[in-house]
C-alpha atoms as a PDB file:
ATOM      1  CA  UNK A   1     -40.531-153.571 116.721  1.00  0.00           C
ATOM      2  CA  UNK A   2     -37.581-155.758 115.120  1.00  0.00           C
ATOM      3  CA  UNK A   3     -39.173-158.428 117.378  1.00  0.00           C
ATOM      4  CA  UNK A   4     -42.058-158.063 115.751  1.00  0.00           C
ATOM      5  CA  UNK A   5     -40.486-157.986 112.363  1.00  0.00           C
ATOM      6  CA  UNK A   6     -38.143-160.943 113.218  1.00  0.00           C
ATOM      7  CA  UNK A   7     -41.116-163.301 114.116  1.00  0.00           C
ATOM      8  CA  UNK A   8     -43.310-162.533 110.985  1.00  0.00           C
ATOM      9  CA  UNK A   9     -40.234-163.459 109.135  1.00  0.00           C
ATOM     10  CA  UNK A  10     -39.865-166.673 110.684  1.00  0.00           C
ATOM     11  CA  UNK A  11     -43.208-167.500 111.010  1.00  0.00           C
ATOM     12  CA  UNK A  12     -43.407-167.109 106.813  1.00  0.00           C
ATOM     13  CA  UNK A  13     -40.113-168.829 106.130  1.00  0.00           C
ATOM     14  CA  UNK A  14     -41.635-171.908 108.348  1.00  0.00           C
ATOM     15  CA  UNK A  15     -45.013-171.187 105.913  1.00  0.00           C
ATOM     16  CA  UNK A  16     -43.182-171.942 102.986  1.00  0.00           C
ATOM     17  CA  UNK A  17     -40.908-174.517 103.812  1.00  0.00           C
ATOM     18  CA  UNK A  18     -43.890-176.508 105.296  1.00  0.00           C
ATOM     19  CA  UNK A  19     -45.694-176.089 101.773  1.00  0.00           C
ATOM     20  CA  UNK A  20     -42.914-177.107 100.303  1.00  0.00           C
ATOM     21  CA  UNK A  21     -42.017-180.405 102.567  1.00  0.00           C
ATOM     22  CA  UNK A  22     -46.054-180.869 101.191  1.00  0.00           C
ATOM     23  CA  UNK A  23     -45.469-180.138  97.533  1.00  0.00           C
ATOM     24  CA  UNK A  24     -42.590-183.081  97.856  1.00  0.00           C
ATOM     25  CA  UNK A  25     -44.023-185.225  99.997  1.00  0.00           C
ATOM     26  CA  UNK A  26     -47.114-185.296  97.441  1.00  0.00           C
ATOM     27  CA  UNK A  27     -44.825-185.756  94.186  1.00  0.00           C
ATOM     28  CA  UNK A  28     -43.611-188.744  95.994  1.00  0.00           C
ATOM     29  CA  UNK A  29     -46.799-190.283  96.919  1.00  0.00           C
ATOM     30  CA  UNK A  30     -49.176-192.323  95.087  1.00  0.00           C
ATOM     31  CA  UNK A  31     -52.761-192.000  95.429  1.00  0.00           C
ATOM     32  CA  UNK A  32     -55.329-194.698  94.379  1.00  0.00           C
ATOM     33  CA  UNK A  33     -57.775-193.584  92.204  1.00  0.00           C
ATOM     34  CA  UNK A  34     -61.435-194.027  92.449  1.00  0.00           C
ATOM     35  CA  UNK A  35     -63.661-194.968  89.417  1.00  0.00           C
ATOM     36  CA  UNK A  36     -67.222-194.865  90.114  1.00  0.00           C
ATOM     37  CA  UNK A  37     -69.431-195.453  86.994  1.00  0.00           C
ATOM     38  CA  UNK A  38     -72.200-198.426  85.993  1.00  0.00           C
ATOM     39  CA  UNK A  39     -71.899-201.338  83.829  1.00  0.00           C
ATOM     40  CA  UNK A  40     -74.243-204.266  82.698  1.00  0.00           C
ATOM     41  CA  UNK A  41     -73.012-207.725  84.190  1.00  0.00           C
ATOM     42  CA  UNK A  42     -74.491-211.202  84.034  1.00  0.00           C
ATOM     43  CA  UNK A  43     -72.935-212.531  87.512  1.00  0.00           C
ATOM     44  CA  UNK A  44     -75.718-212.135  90.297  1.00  0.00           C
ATOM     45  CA  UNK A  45     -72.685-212.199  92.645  1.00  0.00           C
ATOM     46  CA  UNK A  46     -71.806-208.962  91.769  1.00  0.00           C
ATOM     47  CA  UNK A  47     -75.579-207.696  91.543  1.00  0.00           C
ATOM     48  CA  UNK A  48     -76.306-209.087  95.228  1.00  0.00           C
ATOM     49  CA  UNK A  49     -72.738-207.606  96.426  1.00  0.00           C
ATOM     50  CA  UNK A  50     -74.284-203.905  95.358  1.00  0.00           C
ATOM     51  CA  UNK A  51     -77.415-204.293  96.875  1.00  0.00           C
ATOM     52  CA  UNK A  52     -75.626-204.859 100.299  1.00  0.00           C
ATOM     53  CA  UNK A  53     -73.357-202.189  99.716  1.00  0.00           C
ATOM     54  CA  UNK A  54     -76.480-199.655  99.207  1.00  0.00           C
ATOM     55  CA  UNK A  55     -77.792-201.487 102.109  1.00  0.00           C
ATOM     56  CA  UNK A  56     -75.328-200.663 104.297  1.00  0.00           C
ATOM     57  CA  UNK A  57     -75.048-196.800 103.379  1.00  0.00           C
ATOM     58  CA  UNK A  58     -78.042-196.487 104.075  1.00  0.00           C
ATOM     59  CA  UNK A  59     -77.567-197.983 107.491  1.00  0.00           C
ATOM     60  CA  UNK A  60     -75.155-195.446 108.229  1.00  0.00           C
ATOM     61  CA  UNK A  61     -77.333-193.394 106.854  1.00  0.00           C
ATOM     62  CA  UNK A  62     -79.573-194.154 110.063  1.00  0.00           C
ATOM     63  CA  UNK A  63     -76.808-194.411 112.211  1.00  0.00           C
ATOM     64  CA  UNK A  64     -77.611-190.705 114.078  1.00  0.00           C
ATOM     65  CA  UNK A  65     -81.325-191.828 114.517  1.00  0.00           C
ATOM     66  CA  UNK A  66     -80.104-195.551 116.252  1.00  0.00           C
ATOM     67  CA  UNK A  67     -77.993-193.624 118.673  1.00  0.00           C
ATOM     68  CA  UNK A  68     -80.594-191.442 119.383  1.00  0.00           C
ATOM     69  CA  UNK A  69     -83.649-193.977 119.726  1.00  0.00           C
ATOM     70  CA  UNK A  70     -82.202-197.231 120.577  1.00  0.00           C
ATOM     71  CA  UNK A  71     -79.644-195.836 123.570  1.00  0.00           C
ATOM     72  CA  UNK A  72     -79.874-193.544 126.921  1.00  0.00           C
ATOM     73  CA  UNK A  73     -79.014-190.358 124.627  1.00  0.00           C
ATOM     74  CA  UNK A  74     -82.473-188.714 124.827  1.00  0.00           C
ATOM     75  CA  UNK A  75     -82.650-189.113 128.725  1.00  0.00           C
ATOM     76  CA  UNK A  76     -79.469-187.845 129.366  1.00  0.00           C
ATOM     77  CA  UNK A  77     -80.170-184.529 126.677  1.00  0.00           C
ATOM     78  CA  UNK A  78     -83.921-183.889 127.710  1.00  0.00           C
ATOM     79  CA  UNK A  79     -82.555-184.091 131.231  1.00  0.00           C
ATOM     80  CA  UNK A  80     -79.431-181.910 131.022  1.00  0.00           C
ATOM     81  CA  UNK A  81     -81.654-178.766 128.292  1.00  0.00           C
ATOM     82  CA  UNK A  82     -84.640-179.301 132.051  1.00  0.00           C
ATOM     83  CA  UNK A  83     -81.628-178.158 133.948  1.00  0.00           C
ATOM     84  CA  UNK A  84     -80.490-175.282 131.815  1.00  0.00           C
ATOM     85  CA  UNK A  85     -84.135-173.793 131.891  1.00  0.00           C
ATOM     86  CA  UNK A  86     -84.250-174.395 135.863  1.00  0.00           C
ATOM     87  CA  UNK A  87     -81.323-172.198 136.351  1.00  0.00           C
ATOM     88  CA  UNK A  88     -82.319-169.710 134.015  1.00  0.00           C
ATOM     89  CA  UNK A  89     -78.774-169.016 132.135  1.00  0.00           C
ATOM     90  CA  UNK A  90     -80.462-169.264 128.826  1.00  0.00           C
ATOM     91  CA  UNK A  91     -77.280-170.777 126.584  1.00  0.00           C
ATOM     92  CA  UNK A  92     -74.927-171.732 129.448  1.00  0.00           C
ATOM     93  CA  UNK A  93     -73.593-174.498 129.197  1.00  0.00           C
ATOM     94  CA  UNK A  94     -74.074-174.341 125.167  1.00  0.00           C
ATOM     95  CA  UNK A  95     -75.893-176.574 123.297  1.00  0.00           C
ATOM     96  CA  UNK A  96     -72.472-178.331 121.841  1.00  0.00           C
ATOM     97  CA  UNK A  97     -71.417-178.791 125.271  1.00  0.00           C
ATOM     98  CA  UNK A  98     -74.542-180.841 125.981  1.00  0.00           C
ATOM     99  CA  UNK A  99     -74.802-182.924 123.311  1.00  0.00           C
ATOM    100  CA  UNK A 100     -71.446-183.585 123.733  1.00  0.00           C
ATOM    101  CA  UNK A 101     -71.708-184.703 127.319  1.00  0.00           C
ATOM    102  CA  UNK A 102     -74.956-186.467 126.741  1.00  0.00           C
ATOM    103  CA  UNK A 103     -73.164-188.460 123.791  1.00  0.00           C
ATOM    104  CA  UNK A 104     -69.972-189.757 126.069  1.00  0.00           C
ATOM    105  CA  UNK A 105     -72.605-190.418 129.047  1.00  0.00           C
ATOM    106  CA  UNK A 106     -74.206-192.353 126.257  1.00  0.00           C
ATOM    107  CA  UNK A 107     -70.849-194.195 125.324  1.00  0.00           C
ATOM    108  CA  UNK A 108     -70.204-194.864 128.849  1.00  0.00           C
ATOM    109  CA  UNK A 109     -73.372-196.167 129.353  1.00  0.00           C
ATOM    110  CA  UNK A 110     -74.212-198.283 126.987  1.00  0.00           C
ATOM    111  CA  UNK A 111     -70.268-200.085 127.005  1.00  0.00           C
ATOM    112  CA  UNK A 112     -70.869-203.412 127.793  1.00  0.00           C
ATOM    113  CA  UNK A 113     -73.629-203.942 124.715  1.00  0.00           C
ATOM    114  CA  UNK A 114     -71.295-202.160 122.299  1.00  0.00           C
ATOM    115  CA  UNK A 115     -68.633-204.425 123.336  1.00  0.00           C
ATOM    116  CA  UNK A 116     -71.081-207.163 123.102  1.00  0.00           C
ATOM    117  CA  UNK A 117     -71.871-206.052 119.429  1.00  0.00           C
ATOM    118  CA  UNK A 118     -68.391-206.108 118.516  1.00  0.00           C
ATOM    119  CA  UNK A 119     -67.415-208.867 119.905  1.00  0.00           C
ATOM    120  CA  UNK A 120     -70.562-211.163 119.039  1.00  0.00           C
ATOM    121  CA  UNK A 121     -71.057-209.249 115.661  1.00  0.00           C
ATOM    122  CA  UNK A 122     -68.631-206.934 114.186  1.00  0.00           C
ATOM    123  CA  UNK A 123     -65.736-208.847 114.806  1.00  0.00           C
ATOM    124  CA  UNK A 124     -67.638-212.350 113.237  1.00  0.00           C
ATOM    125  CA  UNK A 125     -68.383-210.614 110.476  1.00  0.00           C
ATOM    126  CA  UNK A 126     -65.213-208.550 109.366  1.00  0.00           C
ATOM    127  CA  UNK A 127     -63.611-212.663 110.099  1.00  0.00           C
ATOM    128  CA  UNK A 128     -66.119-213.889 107.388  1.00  0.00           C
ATOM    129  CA  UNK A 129     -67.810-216.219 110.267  1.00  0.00           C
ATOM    130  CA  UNK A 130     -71.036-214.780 110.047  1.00  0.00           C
ATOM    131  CA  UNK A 131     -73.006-213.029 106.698  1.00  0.00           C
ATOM    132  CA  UNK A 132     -74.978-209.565 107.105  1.00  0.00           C
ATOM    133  CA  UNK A 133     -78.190-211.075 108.439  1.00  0.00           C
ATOM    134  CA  UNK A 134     -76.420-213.401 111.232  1.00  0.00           C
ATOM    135  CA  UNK A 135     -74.443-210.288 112.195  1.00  0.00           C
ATOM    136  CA  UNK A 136     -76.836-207.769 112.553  1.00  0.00           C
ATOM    137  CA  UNK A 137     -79.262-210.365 114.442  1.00  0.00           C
ATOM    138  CA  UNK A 138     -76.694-210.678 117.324  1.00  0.00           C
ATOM    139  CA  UNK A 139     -75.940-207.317 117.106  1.00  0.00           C
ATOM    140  CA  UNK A 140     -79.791-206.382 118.185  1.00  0.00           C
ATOM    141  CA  UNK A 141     -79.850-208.564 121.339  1.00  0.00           C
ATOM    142  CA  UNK A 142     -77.466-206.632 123.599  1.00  0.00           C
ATOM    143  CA  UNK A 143     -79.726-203.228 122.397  1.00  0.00           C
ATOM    144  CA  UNK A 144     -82.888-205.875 122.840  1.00  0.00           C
ATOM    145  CA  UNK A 145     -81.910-206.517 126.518  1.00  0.00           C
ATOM    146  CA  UNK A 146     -80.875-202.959 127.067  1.00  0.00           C
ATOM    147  CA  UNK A 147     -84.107-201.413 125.976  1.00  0.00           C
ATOM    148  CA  UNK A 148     -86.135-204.535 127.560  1.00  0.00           C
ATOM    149  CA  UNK A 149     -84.190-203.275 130.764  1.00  0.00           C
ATOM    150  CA  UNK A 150     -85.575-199.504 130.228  1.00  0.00           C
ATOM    151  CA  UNK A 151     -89.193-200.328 128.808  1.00  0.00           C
ATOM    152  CA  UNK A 152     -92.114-199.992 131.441  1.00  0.00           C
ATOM    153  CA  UNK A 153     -94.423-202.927 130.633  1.00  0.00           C
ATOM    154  CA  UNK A 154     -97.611-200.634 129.886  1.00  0.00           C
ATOM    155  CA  UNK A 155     -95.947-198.925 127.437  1.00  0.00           C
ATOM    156  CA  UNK A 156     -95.022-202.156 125.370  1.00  0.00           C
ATOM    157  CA  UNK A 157     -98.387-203.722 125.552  1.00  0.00           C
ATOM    158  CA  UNK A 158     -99.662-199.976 124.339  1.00  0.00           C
ATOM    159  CA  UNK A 159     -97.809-200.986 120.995  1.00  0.00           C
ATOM    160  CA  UNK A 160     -98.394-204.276 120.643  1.00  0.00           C
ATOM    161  CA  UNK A 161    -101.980-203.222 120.993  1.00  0.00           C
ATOM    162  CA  UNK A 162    -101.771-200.815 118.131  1.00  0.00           C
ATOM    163  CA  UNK A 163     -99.465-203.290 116.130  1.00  0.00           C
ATOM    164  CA  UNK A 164    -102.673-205.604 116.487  1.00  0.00           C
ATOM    165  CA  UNK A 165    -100.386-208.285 116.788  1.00  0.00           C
ATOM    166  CA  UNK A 166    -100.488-211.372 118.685  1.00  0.00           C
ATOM    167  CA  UNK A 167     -99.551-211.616 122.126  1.00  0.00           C
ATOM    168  CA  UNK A 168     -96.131-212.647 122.795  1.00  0.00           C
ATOM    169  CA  UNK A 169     -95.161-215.224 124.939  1.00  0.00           C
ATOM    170  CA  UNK A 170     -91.679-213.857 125.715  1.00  0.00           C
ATOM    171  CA  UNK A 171     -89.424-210.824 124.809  1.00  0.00           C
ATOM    172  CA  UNK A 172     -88.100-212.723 122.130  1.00  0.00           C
ATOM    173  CA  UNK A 173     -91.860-212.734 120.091  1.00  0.00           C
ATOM    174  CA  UNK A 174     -91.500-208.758 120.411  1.00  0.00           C
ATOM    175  CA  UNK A 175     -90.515-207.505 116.756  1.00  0.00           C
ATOM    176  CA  UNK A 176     -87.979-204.327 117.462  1.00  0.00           C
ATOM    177  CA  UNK A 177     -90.312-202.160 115.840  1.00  0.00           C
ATOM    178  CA  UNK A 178     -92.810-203.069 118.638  1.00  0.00           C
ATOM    179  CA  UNK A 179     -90.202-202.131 120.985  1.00  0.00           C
ATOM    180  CA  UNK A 180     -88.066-199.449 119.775  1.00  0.00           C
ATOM    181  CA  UNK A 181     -91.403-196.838 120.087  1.00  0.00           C
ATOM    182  CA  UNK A 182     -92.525-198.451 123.445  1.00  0.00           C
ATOM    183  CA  UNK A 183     -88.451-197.616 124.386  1.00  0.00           C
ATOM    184  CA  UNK A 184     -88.837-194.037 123.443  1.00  0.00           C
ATOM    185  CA  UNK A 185     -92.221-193.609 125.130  1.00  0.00           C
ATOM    186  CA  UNK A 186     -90.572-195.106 128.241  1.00  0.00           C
ATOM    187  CA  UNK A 187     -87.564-192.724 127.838  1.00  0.00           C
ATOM    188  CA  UNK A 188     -89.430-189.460 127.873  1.00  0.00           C
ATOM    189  CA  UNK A 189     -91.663-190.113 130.773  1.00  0.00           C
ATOM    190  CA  UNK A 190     -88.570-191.135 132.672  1.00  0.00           C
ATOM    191  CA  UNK A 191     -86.276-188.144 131.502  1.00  0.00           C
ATOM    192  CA  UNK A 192     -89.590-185.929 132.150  1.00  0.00           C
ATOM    193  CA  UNK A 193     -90.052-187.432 135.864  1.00  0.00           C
ATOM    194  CA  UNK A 194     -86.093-186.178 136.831  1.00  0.00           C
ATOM    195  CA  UNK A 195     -86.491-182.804 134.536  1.00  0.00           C
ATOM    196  CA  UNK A 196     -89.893-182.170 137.827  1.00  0.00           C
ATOM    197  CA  UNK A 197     -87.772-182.807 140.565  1.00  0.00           C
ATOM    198  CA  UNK A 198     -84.731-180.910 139.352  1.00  0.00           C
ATOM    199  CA  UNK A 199     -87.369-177.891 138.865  1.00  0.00           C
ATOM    200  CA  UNK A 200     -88.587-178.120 142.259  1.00  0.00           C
ATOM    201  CA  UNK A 201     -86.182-176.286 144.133  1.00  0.00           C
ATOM    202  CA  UNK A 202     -85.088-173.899 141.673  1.00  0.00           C
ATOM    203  CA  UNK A 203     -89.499-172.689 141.371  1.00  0.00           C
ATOM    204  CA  UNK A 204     -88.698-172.535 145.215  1.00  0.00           C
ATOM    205  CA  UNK A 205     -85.809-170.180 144.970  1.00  0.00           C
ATOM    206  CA  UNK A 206     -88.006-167.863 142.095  1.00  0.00           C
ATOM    207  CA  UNK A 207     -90.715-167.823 144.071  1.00  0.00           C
ATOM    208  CA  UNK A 208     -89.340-166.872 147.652  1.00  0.00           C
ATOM    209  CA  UNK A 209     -86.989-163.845 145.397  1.00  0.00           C
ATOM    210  CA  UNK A 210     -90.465-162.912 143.883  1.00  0.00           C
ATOM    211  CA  UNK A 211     -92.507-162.637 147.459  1.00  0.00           C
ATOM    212  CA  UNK A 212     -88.949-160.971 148.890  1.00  0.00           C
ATOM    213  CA  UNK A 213     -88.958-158.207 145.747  1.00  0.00           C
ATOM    214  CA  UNK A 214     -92.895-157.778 146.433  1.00  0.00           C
ATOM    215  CA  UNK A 215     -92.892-157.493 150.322  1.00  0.00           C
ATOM    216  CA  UNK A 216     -90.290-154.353 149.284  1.00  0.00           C
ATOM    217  CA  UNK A 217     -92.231-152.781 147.080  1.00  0.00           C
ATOM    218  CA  UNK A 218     -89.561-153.343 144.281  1.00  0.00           C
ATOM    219  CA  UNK A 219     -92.138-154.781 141.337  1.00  0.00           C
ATOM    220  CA  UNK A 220     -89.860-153.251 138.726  1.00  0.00           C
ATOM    221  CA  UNK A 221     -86.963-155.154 139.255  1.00  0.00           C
ATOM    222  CA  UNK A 222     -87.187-158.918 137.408  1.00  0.00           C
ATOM    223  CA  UNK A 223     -86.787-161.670 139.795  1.00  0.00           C
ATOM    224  CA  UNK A 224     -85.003-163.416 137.532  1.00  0.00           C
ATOM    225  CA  UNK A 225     -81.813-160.815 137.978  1.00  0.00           C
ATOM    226  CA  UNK A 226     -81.808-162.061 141.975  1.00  0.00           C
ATOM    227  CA  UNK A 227     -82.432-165.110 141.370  1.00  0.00           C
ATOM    228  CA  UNK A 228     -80.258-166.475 139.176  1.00  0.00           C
ATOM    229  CA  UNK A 229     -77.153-165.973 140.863  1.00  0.00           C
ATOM    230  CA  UNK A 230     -78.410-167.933 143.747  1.00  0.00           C
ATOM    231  CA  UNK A 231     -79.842-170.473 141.802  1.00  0.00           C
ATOM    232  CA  UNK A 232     -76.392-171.008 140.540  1.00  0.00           C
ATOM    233  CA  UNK A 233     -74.846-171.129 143.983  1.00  0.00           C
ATOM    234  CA  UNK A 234     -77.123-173.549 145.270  1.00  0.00           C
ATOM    235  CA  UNK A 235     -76.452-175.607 142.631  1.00  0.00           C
ATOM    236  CA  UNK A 236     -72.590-175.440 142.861  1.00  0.00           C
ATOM    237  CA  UNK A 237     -72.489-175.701 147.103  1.00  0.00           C
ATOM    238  CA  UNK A 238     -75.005-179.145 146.608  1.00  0.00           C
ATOM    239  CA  UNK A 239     -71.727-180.401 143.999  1.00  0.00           C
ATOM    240  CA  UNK A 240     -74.819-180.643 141.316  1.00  0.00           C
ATOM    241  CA  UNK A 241     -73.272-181.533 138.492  1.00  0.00           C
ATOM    242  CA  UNK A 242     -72.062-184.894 140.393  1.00  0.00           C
ATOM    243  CA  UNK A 243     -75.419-185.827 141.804  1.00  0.00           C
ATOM    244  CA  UNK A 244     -77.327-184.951 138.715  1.00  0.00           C
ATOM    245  CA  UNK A 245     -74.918-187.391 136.339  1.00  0.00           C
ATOM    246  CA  UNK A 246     -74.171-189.907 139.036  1.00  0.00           C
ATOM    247  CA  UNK A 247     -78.292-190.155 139.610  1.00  0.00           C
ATOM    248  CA  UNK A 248     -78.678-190.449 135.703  1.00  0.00           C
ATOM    249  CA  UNK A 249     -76.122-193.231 135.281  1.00  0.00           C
ATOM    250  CA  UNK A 250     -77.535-195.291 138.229  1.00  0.00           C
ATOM    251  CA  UNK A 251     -81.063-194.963 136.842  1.00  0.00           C
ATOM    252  CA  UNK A 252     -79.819-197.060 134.122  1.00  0.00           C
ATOM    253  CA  UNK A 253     -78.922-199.910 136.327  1.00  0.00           C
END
């Protein structure tokens, strides 16, 4: 018990000297402060400076929805929630842990264009060698080529058919919000495709457990409860988790 009583004593005396190694530290150190407010000015500098600033909040804003629309992200999650319902284990893996694995797939992925972006863009920019318009046009044409790469031609002339546009004469006629949709479309028939044949042989297990528990006369007992665990086997013996990512990576290439 005086253990016990030894470590809670330490444990509070570390408390409080921590808090007050903060309180100090925190006398010591001076903040900035922020003043936020609105005032009338007469320089159109300053005016044009705020619009871009709004601008680009709202960009960031966006920034969730660009990930998710203009990258691999919504193969890689459509693909990975297919495989949770094959197997059957309702919320394993969690829904955290796949959007967290679809997101660094998505990193690793889409690499070279982000590196493109910052160093054809981002980098220009922050240097003052290209304005906001410049920099954002070369930051679309790595995410151009990359969703050019991904974009079945039928679905792209099913937009610029509804855009009632002209016909382009090459990619670069193609607004991006021609594309971006005809991208998408592309995506989910793609992420829908693997989501079948990953389903095939998991229907084949369910079904074979379901004649099994029939030819005994055991109707009572939910297939599901035999199945699963086999399901789960197969998929650990075939090394799944390596063929399913390594076949979603290469279908980028």
């Amino acid at each position: 018990m005086s253990r016990f009583v030894r470590f809670g004593f330490t444990f509070f005396f570390a408390l409080l000297g921590a808090t007050f190694l903060a309180d100090v530290a925190a006398a010591q150190v001076t903040l900035p402060s922020v003043n936020l407010g609105f005032k009338t000015t007469n320089n159109p500098t300053e005016v044009v400076n705020t619009v871009k600033i709004i601008l680009m909040m709202t960009v960031l804003t966006l920034a969730p929805a660009i990930l998710i629309m203009m990258t691999g992200f919504a193969r890689f999650i459509i693909v990975l929630s297919f495989l949770r319902q094959a197997l059957g284990t309702q919320q394993m893996p969690p829904n955290q842990l796949l959007v967290g694995l679809a997101l660094f797939l998505t990193f690793f992925v889409m690499r070279p264009a982000f590196e493109e972006v910052n160093t054809n863009a981002l980098q220009p920019f922050l240097s003052n060698k290209l304005n906001q318009e410049q920099a954002m046009d070369a930051a679309l044409v790595p995410l151009r080529r990359f969703m050019f790469s991904q974009t079945r031609d039928s679905d792209l002339g099913l937009f610029v058919k509804l855009s009632k546009m002209e016909a382009p004469k090459t990619r670069q006629d193609v607004p991006t919000t021609v594309l971006v949709p005809a991208f998408i479309i592309s995506e989910l028939k793609t992420a829908f495709q693997i989501g079948f044949v990953i389903y095939l042989p998991f229907l084949v297990i369910d079904m074979v457990i379901a004649s099994v528990l029939m030819a005994m006369g055991m109707m009572m007992l939910p297939p599901v409860v035999i199945s699963l665990p086999f399901k789960i086997m197969l998929f650990v013996l075939v090394d799944g988790w390596t063929l399913l990512i390594g076949s979603m990576v290469k279908s980028f290439g």
